[in-house]
C-alpha atoms as a PDB file:
ATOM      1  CA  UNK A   1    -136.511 108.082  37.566  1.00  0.00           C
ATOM      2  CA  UNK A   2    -134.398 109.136  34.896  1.00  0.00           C
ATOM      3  CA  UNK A   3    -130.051 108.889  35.099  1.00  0.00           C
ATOM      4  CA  UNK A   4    -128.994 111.383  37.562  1.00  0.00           C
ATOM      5  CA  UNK A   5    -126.112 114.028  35.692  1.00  0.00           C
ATOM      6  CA  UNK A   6    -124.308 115.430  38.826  1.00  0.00           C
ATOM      7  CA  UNK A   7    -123.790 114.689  42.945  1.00  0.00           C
ATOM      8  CA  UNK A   8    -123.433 118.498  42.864  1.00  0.00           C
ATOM      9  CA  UNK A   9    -126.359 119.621  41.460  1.00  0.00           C
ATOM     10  CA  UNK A  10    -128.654 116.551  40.886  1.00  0.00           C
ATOM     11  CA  UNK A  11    -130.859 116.891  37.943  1.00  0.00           C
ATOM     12  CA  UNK A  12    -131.742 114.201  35.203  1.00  0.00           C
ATOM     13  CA  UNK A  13    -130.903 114.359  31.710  1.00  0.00           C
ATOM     14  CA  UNK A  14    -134.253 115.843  30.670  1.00  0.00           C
ATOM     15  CA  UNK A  15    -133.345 118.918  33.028  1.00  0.00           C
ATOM     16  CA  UNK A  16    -135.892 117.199  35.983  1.00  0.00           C
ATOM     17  CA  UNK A  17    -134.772 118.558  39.518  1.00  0.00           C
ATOM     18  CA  UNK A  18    -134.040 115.233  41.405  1.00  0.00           C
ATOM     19  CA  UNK A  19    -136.626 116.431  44.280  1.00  0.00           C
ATOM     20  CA  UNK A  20    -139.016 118.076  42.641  1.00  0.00           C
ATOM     21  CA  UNK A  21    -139.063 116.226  39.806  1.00  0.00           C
ATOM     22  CA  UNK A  22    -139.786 119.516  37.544  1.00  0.00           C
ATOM     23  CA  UNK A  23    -138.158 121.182  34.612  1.00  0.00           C
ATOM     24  CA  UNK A  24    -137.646 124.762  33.978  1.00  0.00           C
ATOM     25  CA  UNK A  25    -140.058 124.522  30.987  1.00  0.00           C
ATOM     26  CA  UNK A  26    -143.182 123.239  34.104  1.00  0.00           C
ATOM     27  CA  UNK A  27    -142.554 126.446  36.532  1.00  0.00           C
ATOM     28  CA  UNK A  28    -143.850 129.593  36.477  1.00  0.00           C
ATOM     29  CA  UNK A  29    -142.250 132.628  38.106  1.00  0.00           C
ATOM     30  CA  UNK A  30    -144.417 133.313  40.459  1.00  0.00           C
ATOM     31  CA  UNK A  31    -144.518 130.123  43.071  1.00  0.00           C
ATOM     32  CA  UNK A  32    -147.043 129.585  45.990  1.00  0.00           C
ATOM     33  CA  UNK A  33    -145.622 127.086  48.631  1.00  0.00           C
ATOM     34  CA  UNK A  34    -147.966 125.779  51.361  1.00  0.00           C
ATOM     35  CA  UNK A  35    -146.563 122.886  53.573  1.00  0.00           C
ATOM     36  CA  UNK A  36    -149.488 120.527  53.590  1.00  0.00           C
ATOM     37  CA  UNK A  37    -149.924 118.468  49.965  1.00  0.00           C
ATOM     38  CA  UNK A  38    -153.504 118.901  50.860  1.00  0.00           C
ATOM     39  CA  UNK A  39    -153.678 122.188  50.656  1.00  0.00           C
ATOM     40  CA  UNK A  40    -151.977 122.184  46.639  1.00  0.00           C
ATOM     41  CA  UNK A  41    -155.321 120.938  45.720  1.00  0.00           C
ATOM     42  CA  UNK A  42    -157.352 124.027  47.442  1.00  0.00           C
ATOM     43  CA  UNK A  43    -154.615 126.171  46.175  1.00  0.00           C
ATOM     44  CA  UNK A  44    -154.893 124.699  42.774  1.00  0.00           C
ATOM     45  CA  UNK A  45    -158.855 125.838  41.893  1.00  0.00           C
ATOM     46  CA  UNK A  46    -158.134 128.900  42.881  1.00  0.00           C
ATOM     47  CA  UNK A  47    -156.357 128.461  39.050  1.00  0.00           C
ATOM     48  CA  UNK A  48    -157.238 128.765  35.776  1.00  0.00           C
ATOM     49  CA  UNK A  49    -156.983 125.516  33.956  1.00  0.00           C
ATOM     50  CA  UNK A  50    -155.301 123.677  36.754  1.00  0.00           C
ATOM     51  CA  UNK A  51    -153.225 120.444  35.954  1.00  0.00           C
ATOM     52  CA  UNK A  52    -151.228 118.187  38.665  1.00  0.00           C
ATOM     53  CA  UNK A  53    -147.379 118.141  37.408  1.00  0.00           C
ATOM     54  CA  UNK A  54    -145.584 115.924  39.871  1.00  0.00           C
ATOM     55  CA  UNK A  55    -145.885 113.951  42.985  1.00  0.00           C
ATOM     56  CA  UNK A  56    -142.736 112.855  45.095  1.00  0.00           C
ATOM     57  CA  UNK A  57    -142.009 112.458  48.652  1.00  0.00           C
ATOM     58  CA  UNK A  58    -143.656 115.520  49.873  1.00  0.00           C
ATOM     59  CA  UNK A  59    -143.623 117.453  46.929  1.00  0.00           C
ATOM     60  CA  UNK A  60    -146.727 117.525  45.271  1.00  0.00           C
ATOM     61  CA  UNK A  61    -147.086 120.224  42.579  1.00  0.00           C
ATOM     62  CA  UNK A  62    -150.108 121.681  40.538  1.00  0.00           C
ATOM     63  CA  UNK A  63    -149.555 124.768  37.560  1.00  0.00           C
ATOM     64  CA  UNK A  64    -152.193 126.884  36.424  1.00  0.00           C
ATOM     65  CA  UNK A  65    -153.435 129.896  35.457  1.00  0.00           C
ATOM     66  CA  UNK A  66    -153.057 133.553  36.737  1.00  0.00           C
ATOM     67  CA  UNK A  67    -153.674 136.358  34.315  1.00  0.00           C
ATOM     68  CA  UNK A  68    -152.926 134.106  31.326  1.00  0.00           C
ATOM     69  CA  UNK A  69    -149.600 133.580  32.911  1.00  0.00           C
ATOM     70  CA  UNK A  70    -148.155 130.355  34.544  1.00  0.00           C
ATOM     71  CA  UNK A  71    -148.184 130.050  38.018  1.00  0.00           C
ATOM     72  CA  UNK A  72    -146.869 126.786  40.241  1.00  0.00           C
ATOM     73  CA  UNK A  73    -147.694 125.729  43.231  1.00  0.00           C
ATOM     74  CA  UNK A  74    -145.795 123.221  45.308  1.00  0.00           C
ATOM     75  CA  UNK A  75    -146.067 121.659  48.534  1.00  0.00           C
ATOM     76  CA  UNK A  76    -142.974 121.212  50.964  1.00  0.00           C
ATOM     77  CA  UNK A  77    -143.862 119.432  53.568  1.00  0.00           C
ATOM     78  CA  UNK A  78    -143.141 120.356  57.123  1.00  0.00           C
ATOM     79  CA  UNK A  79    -140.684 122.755  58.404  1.00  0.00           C
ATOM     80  CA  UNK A  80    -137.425 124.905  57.035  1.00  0.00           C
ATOM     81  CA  UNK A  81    -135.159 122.115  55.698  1.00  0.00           C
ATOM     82  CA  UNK A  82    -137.518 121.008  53.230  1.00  0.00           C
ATOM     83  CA  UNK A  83    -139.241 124.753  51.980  1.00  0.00           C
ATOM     84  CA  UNK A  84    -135.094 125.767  51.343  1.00  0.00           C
ATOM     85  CA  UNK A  85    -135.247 122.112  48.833  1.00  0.00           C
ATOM     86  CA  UNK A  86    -138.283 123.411  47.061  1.00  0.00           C
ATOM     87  CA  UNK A  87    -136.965 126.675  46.666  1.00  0.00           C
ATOM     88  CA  UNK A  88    -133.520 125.997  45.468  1.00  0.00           C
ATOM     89  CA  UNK A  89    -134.921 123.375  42.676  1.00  0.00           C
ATOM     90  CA  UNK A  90    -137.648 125.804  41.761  1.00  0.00           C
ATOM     91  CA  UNK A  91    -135.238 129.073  41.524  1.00  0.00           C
ATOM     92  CA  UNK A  92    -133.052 126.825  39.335  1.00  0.00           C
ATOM     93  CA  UNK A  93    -136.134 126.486  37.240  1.00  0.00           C
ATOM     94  CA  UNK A  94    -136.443 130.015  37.156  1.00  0.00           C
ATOM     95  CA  UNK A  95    -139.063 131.074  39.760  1.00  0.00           C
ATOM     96  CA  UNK A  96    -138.611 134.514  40.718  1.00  0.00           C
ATOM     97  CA  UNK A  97    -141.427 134.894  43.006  1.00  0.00           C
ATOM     98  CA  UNK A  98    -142.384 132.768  46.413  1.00  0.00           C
ATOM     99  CA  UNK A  99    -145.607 133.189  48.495  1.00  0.00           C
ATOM    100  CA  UNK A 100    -146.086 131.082  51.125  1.00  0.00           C
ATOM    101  CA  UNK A 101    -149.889 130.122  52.110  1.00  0.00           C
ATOM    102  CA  UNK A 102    -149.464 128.628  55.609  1.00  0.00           C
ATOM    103  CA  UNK A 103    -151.307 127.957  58.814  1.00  0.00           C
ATOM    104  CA  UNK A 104    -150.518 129.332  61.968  1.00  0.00           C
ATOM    105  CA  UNK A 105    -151.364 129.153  65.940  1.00  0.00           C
ATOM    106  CA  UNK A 106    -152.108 132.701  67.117  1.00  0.00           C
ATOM    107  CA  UNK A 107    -150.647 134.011  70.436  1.00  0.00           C
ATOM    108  CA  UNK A 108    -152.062 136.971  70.881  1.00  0.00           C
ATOM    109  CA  UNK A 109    -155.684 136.656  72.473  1.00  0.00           C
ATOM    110  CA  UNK A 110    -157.561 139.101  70.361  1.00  0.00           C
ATOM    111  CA  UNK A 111    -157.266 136.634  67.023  1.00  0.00           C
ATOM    112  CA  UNK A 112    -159.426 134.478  65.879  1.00  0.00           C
ATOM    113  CA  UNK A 113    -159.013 131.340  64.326  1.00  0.00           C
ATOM    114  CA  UNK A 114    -160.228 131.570  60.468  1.00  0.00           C
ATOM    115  CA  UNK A 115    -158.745 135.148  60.677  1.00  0.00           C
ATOM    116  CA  UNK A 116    -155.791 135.528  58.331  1.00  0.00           C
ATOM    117  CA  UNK A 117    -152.118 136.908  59.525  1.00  0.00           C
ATOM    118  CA  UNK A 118    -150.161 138.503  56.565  1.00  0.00           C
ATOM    119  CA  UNK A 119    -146.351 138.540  57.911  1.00  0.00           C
ATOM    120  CA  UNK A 120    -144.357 141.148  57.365  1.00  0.00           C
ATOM    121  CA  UNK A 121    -141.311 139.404  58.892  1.00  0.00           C
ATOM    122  CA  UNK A 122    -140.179 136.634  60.558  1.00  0.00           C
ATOM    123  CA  UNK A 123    -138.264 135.542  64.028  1.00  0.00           C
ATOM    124  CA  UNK A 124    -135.815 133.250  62.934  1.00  0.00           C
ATOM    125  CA  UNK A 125    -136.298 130.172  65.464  1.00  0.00           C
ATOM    126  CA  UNK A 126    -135.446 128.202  62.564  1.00  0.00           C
ATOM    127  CA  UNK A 127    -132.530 126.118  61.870  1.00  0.00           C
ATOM    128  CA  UNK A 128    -132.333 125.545  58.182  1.00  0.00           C
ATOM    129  CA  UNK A 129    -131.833 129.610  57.630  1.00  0.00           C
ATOM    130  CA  UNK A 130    -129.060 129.754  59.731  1.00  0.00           C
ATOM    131  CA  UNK A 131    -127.127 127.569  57.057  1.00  0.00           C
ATOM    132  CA  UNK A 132    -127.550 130.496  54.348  1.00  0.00           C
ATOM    133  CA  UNK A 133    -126.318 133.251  56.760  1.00  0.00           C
ATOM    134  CA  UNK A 134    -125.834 134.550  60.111  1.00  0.00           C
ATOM    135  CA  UNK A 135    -129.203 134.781  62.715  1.00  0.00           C
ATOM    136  CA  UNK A 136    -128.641 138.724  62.748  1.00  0.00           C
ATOM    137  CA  UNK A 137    -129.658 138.861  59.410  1.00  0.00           C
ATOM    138  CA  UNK A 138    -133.532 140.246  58.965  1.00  0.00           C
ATOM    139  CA  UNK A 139    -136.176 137.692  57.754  1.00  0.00           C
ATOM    140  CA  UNK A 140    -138.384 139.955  55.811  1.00  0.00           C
ATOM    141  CA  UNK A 141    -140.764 140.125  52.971  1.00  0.00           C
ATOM    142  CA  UNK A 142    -140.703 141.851  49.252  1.00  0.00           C
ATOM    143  CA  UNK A 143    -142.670 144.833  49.797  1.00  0.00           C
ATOM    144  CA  UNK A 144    -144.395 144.516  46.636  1.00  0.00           C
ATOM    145  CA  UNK A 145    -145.237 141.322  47.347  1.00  0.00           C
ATOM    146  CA  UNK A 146    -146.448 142.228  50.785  1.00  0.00           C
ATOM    147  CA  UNK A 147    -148.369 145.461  49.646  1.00  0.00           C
ATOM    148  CA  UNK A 148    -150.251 142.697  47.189  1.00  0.00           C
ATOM    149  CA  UNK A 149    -151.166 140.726  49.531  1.00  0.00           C
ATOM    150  CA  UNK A 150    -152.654 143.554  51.870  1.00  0.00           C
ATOM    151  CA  UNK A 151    -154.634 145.386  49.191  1.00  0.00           C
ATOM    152  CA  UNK A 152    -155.751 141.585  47.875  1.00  0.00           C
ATOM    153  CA  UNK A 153    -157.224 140.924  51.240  1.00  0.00           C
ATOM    154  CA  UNK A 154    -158.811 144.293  51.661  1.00  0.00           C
ATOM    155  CA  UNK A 155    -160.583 143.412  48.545  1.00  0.00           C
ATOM    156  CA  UNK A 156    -162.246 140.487  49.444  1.00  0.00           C
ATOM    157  CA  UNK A 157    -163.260 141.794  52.630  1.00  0.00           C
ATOM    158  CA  UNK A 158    -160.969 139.527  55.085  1.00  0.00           C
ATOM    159  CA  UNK A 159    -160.233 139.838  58.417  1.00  0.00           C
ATOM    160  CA  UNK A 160    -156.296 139.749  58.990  1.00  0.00           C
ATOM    161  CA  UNK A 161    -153.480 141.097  60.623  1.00  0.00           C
ATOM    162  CA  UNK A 162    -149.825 142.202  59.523  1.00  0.00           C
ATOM    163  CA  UNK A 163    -146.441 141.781  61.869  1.00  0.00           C
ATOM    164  CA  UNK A 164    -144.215 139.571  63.243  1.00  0.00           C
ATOM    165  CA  UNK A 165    -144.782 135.628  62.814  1.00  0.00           C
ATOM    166  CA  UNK A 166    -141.914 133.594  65.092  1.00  0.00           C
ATOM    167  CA  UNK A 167    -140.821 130.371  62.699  1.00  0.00           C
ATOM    168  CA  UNK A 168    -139.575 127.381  64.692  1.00  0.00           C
ATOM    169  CA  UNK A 169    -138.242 124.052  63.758  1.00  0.00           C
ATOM    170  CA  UNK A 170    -140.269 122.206  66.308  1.00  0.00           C
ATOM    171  CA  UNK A 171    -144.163 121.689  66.558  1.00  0.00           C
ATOM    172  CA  UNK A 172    -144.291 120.679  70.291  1.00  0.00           C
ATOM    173  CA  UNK A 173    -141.498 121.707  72.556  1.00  0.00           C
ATOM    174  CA  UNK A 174    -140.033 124.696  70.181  1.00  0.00           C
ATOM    175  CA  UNK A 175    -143.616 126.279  70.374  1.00  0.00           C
ATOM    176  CA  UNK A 176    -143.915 126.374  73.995  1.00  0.00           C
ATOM    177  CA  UNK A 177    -145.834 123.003  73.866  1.00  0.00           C
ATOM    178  CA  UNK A 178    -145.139 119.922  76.715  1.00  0.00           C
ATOM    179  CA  UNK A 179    -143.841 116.916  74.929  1.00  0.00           C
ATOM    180  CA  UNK A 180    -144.072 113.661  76.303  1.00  0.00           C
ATOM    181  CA  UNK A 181    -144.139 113.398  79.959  1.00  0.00           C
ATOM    182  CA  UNK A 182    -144.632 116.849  80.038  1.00  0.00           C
ATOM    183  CA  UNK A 183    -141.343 117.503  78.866  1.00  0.00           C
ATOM    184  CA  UNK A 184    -141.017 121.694  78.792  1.00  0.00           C
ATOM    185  CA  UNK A 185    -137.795 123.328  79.522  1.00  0.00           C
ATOM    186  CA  UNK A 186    -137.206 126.149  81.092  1.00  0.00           C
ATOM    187  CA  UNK A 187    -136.336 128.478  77.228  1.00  0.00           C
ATOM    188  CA  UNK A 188    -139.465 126.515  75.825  1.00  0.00           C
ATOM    189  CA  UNK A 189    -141.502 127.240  78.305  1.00  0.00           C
ATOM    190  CA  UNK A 190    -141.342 131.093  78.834  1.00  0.00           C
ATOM    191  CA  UNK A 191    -140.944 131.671  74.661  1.00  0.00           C
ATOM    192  CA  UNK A 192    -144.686 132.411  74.175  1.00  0.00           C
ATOM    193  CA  UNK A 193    -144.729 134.537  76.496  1.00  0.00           C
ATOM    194  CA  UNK A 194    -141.470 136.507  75.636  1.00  0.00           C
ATOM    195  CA  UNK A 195    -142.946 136.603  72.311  1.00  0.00           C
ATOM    196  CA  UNK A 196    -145.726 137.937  73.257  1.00  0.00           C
ATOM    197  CA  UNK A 197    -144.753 140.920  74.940  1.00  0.00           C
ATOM    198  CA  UNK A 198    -142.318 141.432  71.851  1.00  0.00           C
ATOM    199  CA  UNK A 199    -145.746 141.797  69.864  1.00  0.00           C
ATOM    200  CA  UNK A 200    -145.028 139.016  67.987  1.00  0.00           C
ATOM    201  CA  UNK A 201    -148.124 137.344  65.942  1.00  0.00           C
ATOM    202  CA  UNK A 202    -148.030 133.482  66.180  1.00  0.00           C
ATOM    203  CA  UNK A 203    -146.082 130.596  65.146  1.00  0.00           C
ATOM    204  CA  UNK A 204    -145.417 128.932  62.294  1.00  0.00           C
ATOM    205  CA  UNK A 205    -142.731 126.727  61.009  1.00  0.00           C
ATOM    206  CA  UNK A 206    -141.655 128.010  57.399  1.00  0.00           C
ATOM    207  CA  UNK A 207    -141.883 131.599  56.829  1.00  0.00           C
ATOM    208  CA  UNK A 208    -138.285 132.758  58.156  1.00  0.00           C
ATOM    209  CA  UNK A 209    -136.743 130.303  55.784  1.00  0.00           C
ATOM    210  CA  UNK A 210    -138.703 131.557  52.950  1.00  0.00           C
ATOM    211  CA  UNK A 211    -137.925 135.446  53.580  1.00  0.00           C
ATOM    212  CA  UNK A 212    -133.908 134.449  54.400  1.00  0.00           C
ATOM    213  CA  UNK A 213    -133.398 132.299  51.309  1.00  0.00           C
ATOM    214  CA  UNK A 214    -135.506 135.003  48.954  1.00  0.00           C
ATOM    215  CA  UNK A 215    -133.706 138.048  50.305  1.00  0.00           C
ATOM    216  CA  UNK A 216    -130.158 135.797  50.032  1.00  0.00           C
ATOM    217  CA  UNK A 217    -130.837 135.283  46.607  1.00  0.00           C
ATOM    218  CA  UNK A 218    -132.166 138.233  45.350  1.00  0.00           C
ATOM    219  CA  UNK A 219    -136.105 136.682  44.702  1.00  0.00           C
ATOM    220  CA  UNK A 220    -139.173 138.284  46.016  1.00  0.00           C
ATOM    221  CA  UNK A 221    -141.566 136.433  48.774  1.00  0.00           C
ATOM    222  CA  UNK A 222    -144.343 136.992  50.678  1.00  0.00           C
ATOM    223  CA  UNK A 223    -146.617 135.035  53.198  1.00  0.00           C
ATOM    224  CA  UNK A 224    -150.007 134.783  54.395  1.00  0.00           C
ATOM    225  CA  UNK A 225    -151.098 132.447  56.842  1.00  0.00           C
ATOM    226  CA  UNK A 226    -154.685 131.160  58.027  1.00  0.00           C
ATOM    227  CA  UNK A 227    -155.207 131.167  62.082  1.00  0.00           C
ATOM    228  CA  UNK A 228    -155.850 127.113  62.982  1.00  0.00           C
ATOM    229  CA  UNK A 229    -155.127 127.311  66.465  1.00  0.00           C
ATOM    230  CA  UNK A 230    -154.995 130.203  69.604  1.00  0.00           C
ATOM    231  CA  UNK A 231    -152.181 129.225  71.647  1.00  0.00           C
ATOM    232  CA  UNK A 232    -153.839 131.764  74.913  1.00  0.00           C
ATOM    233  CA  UNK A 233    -157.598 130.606  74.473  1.00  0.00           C
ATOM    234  CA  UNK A 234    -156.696 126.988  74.018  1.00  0.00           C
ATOM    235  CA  UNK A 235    -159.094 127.154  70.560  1.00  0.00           C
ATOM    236  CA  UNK A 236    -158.728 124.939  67.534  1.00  0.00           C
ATOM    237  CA  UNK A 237    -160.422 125.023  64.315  1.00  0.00           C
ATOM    238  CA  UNK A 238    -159.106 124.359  61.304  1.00  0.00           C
ATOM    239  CA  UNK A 239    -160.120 127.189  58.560  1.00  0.00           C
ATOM    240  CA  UNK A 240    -159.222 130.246  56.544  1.00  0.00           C
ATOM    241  CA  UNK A 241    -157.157 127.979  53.456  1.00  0.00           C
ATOM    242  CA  UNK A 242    -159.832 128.452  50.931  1.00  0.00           C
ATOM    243  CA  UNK A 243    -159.679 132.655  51.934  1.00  0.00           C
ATOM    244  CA  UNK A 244    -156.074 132.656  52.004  1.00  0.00           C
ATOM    245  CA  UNK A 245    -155.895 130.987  48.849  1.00  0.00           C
ATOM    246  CA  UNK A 246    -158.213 133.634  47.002  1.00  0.00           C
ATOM    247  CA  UNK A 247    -156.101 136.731  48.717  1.00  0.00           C
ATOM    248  CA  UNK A 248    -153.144 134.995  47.343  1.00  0.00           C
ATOM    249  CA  UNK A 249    -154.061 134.690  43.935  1.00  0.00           C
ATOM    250  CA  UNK A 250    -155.375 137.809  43.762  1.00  0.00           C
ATOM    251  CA  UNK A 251    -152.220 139.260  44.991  1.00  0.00           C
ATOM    252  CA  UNK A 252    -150.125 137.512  42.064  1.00  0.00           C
ATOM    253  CA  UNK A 253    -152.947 138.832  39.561  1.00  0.00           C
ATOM    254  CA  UNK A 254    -152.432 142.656  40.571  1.00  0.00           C
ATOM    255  CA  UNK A 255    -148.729 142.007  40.515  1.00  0.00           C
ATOM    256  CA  UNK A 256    -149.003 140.245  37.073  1.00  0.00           C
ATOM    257  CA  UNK A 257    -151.387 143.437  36.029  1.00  0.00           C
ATOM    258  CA  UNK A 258    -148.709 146.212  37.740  1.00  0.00           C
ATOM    259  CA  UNK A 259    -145.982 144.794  35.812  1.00  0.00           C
ATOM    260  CA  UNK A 260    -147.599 144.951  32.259  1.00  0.00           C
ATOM    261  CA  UNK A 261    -147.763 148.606  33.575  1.00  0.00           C
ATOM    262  CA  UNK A 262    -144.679 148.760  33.518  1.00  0.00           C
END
């Protein structure tokens, strides 16, 4: 690792971000963030011309091709803490654009998993948000961004759903999930079901940092998430990432193509 500049904003002296270990010359402006480094790669030949660019901690990121144009995509790990690292390195880099491609445990009955859920905003159950500004403030995506990604996955012929994901800093308890020794208290345990009835979509563990931090900074986001789990029918399978991943892209190639309208 190269000599760190600054405790205030740590980047080397070749302009690397100390987490991300990118320049501003290796990021695109349009970003697509998924939490799981495994999921860079299936994001990644969705590309043209895809090369890996860095690997560190849980950062792993790929560039590529959309349109002709540069496009990044980076990994962040689990949860809100690390997405608002990734974002403020890469924004300091000169992204403009965030979408996230996620997965998600449904709690209404009537999805499916392998189904896709494109949010249009975001209960803010996280944490890490609440750092940027105050919990009444809305969680919401770009509508350009969001109007992409709906008229992306109508084109490929995908089953999904828009509304309200609920983003949580906790995978077990926070989620309405026992932990050890059936551990469940009494807020955890009726949250599904308040959500529920508030028509709320599923949950997820990223997407209300990603809309707070955009709309706090003046960048544009969007999410779409792939249906892994169904919280009501007790179902698991683990699909939809490849079809999320093609929606995605083609979102960022008719927002590359609406611009140069412009």
């Amino acid at each position: 690792m190269e000599k760190i500049l600054s405790a205030k904003r740590p980047t080397t002296e070749k302009g690397r971000m100390y987490h991300v270990r990118v320049s501003s010359e290796e990021v695109g402006k349009y970003v697509i963030l998924a939490g799981d480094p495994e999921r860079i790669k299936v994001i990644a030949d969705q590309l043209d011309n895809p090369y890996k660019v860095s690997e560190h901690r849980e950062f792993t990121i790929y560039n590529g091709f959309v349109e002709k144009e540069l496009v990044t995509a980076c990994s962040t790990g689990i949860g809100g803490p690390a997405t608002t690292i990734a974002m403020e390195e890469l924004a300091f880099c000169g992204a403009k654009s965030f979408i996230r491609i996620g997965s998600c445990g449904a709690i209404q009955e009537y999805i499916r998993p392998g189904e896709l859920i494109i949010a249009n905003a975001a209960v803010r159950l996280d944490g890490a948000s609440k750092a940027y500004i105050f919990p009444e403030y809305p969680a919401v995506a770009s509508y350009n961004i969001l109007h992409a990604l709906l008229q992306a996955a109508k084109s490929l012929s995908c089953k999904y759903y828009t509304g309200l994901v609920a983003s949580t800093d906790s995978f077990y308890v926070g989620q309405s999930r026992p932990g050890v020794n059936d551990y469940l208290p009494y807020p955890a345990a009726e949250l599904i079901n308040t959500l529920r009835r508030a028509n709320t979509l599923c949950f997820e563990m990223e997407t209300a940092t990603l809309f707070t931090l955009a709309n706090v900074y003046g960048l544009q986001s969007g999410c779409i998430l792939a249906v892994f789990a169904n919280r009501i029918t007790n179902e698991f399978e683990k699909k939809g990432e490849s079809e999320a991943a093609k929606v995605c892209v083609e979102a960022i190639r008719r927002l590359i193509r609406e611009r140069g309208k412009g």
